[in-house]
Protein backbone atom coordinates (compact mmCIF):
# COMPACT_ATOMS: atom_id res chain seq x y z
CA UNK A 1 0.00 0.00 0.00
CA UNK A 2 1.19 3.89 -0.85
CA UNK A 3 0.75 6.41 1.67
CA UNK A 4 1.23 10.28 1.38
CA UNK A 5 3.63 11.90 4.05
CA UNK A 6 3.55 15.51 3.33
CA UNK A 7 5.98 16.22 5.93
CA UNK A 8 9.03 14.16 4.65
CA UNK A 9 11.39 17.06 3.03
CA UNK A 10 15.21 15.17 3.82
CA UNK A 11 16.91 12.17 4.33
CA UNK A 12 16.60 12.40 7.90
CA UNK A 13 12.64 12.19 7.19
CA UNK A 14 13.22 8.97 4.44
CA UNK A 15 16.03 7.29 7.25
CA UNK A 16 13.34 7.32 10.24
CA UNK A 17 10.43 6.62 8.44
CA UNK A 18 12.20 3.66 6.91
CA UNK A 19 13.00 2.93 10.69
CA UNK A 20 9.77 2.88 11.87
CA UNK A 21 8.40 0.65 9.33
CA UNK A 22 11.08 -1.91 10.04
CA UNK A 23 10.61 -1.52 13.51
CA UNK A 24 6.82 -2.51 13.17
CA UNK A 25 7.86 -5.79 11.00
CA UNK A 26 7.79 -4.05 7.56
CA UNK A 27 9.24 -2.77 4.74
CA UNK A 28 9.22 0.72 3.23
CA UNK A 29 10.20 2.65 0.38
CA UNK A 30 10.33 6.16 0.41
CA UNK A 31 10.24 8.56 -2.52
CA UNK A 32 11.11 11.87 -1.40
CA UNK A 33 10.13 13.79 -4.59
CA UNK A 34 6.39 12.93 -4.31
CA UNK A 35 6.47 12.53 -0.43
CA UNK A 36 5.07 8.95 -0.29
CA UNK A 37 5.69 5.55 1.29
CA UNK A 38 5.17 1.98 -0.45
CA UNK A 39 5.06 0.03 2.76
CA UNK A 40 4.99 -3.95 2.27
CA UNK A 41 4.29 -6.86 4.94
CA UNK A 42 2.41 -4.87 7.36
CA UNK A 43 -1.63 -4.30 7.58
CA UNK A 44 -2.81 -0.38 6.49
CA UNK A 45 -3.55 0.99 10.28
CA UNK A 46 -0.25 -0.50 11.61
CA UNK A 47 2.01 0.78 8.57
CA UNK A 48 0.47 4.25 9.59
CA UNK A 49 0.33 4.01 13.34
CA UNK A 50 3.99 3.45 12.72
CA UNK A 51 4.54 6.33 10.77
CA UNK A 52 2.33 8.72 12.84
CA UNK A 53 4.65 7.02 15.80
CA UNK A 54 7.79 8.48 14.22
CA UNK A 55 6.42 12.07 14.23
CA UNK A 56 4.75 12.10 10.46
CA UNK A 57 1.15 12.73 9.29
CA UNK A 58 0.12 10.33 7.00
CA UNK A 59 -2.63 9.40 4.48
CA UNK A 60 -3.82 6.87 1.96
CA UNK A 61 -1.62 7.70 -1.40
């Protein structure tokens, strides 16, 4: 599933958002540029608990 994280804007941003997806048993990839997240092997509401967790809003992409 994509999400939109309007608040990513560095690498810092892409690095703990990665993090937090990991931490919650996933896998995410992060595309700066258009401020989304592809997260695989987790469920939607704990791929964005986890993000929201980390300090980001985020919405279905």
């Amino acid at each position: 599933m994509t999400f939109t994280v309007p608040d990513m804007t560095c690498g810092h941003c892409k690095a703990a958002v990665e993090a937090a997806i990991a931490e919650a048993g996933g896998h995410a990839t992060v595309d700066l540029a258009a401020k989304t997240v592809t997260v695989e092997g987790l469920e939607q509401t704990r791929a964005a608990n986890a993000i929201r967790a980390a300090g980001y809003e985020v919405s279905p992409a």
